[in-house]
C-alpha atoms as a PDB file:
ATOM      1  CA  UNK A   1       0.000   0.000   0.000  1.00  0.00           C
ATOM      2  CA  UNK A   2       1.380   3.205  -0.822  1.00  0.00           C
ATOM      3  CA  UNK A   3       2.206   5.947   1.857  1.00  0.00           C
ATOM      4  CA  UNK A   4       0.553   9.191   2.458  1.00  0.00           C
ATOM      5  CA  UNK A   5       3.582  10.958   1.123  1.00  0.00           C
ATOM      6  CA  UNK A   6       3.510   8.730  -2.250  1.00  0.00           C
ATOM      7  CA  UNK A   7      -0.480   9.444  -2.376  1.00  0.00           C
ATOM      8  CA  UNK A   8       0.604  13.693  -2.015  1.00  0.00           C
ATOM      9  CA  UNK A   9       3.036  13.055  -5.098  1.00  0.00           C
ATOM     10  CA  UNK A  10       0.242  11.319  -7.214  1.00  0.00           C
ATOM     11  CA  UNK A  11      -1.896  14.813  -6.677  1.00  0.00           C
ATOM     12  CA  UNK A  12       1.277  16.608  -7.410  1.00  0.00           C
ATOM     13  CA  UNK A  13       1.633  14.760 -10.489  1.00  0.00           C
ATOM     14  CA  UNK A  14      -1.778  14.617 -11.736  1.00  0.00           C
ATOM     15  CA  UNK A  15      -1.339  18.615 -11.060  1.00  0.00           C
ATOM     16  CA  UNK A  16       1.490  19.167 -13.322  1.00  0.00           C
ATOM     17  CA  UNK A  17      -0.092  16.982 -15.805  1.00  0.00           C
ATOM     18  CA  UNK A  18      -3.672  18.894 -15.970  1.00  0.00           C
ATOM     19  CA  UNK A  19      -1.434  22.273 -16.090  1.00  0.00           C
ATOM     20  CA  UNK A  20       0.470  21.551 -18.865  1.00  0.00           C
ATOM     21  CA  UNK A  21      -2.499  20.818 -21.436  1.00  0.00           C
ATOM     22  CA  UNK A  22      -4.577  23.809 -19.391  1.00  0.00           C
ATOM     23  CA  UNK A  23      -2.217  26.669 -20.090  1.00  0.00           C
ATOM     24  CA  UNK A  24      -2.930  26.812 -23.795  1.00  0.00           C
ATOM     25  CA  UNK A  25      -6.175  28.533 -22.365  1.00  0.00           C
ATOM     26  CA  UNK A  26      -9.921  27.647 -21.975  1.00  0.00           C
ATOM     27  CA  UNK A  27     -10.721  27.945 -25.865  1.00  0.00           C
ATOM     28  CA  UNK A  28      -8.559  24.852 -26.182  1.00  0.00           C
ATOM     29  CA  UNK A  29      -9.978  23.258 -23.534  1.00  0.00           C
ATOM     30  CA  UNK A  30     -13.139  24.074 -25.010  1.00  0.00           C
ATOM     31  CA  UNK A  31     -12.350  22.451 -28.404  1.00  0.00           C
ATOM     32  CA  UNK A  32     -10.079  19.580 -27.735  1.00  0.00           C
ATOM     33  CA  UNK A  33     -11.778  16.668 -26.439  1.00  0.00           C
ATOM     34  CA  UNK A  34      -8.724  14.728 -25.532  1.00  0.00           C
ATOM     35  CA  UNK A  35      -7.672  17.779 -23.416  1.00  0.00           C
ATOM     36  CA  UNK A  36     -11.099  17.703 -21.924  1.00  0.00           C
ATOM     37  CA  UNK A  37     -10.675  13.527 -21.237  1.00  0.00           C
ATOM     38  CA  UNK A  38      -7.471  13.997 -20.084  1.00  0.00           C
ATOM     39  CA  UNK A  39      -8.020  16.488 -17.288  1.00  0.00           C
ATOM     40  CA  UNK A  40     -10.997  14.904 -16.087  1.00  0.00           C
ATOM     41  CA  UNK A  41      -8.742  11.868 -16.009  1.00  0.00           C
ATOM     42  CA  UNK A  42      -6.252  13.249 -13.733  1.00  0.00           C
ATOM     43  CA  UNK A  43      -8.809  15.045 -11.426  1.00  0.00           C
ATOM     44  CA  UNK A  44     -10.434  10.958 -10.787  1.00  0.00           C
ATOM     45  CA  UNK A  45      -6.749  10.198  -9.908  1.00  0.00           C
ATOM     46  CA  UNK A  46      -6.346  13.114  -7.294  1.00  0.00           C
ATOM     47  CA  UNK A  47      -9.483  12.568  -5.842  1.00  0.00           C
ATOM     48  CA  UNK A  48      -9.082   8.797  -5.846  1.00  0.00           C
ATOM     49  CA  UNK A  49      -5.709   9.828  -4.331  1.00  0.00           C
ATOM     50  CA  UNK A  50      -7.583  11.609  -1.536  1.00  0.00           C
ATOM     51  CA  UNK A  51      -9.483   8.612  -0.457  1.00  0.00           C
ATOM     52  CA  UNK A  52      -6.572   6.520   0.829  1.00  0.00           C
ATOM     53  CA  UNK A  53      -5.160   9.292   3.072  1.00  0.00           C
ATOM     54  CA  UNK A  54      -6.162   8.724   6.839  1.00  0.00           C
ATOM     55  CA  UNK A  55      -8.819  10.783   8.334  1.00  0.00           C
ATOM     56  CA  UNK A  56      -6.245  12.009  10.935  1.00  0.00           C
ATOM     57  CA  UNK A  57      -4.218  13.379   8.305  1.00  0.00           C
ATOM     58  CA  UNK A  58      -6.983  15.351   6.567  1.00  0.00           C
ATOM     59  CA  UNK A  59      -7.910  16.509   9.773  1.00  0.00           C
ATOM     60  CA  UNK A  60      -4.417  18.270  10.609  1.00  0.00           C
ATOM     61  CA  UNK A  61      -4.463  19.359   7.171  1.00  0.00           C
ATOM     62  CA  UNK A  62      -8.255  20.935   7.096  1.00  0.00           C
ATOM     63  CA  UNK A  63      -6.683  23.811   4.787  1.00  0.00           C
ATOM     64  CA  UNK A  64      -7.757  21.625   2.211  1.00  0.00           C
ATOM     65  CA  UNK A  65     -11.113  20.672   0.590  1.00  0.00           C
ATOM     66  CA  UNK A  66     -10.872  17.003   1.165  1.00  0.00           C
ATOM     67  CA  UNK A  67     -14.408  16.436   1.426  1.00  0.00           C
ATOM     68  CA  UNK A  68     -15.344  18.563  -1.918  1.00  0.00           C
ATOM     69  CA  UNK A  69     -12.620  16.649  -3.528  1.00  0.00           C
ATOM     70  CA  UNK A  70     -13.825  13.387  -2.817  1.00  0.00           C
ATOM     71  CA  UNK A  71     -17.134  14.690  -3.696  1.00  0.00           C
ATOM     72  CA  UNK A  72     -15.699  15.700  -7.567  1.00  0.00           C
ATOM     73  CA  UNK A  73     -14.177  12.568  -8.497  1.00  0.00           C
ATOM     74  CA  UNK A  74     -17.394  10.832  -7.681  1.00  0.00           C
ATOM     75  CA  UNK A  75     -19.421  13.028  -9.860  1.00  0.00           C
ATOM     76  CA  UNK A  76     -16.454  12.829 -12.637  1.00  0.00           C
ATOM     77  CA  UNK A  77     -16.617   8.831 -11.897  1.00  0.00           C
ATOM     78  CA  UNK A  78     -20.494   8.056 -11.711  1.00  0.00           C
ATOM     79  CA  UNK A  79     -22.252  11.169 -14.103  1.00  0.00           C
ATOM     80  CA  UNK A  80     -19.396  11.296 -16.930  1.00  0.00           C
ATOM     81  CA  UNK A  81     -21.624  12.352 -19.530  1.00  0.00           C
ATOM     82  CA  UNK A  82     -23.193  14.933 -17.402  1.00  0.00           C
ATOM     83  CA  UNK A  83     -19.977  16.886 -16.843  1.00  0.00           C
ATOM     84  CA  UNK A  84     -19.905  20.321 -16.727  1.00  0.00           C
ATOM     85  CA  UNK A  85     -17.335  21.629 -18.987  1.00  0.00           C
ATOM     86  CA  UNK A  86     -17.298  25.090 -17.050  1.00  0.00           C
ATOM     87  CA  UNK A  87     -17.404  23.605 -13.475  1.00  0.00           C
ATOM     88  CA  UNK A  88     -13.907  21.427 -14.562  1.00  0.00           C
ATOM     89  CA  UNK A  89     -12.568  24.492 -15.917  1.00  0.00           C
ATOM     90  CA  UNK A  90     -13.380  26.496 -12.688  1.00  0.00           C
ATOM     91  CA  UNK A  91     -11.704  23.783 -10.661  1.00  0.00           C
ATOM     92  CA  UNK A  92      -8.570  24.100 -13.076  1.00  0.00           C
ATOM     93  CA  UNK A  93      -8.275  28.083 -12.474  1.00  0.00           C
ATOM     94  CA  UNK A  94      -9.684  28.431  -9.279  1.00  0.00           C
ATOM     95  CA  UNK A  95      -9.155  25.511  -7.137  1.00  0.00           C
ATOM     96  CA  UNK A  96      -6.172  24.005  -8.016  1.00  0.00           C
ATOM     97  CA  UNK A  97      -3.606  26.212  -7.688  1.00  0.00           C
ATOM     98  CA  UNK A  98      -4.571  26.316  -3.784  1.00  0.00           C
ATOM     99  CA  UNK A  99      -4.659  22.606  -3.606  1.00  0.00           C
ATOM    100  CA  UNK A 100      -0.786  22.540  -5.619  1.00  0.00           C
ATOM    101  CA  UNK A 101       0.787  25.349  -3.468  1.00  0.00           C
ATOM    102  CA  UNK A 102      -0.691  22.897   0.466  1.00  0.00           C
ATOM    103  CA  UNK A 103       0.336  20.242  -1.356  1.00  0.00           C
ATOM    104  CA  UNK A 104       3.988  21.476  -1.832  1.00  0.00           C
ATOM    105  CA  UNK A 105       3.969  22.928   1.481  1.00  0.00           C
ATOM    106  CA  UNK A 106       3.276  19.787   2.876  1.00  0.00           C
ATOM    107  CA  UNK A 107       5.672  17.851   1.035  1.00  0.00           C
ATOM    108  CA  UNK A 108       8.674  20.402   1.372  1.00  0.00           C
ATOM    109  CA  UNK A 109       7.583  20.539   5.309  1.00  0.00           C
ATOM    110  CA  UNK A 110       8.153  16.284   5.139  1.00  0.00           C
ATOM    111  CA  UNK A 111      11.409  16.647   3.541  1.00  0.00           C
ATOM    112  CA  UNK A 112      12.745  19.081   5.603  1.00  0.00           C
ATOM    113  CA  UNK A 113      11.449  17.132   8.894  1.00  0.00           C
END
């Protein structure tokens, strides 16, 4: 089974993934349906990344929308054809900056521990 700091890497990846096919802008995003498939596809691995990190954990790290992330990948998972292209967008732009810069802060925190 893979550790909690392995699991933070796998949202750190799936990050750096989703941001480099996200900064050619949203009229790409808009147009290219593998760009579309491929960040959904990386938010259902961060969120599926989320749900094998211990409560305890989440709970000293409450900076951080577990809940509403579990909550995405489950809609991603279960309604795929009822995705809303502008709430996966908003998520890109809004939300996941703030989830990349706890993430690093967590992991640089680990290292330097």
């Amino acid at each position: 089974m893979r550790d909690i700091s392995e699991r933070l890497r796998d949202i750190q990846e799936a990050i750096a993934r989703i941001t480099k096919y996200t900064n050619q802008g949203r009229e790409k995003f808009d147009q290219d349906e593998l760009v579309q498939t491929w960040v959904v596809h990386h938010l259902e691995i961060i969120g599926e990344a989320t749900r094998s990190i211990p409560q305890d954990f989440k709970d000293l790290h409450s900076e951080i929308a577990w809940k509403q992330i579990g909550r995405m990948r489950n809609i991603l998972i279960h309604i795929y054809f009822g995705i809303d292209r502008d709430i996966v967008w908003e998520v890109v732009e809004r939300d996941l900056p703030n989830l990349k810069t706890s993430i690093d802060a967590i992991l640089n925190s680990e290292e330097n521990s």
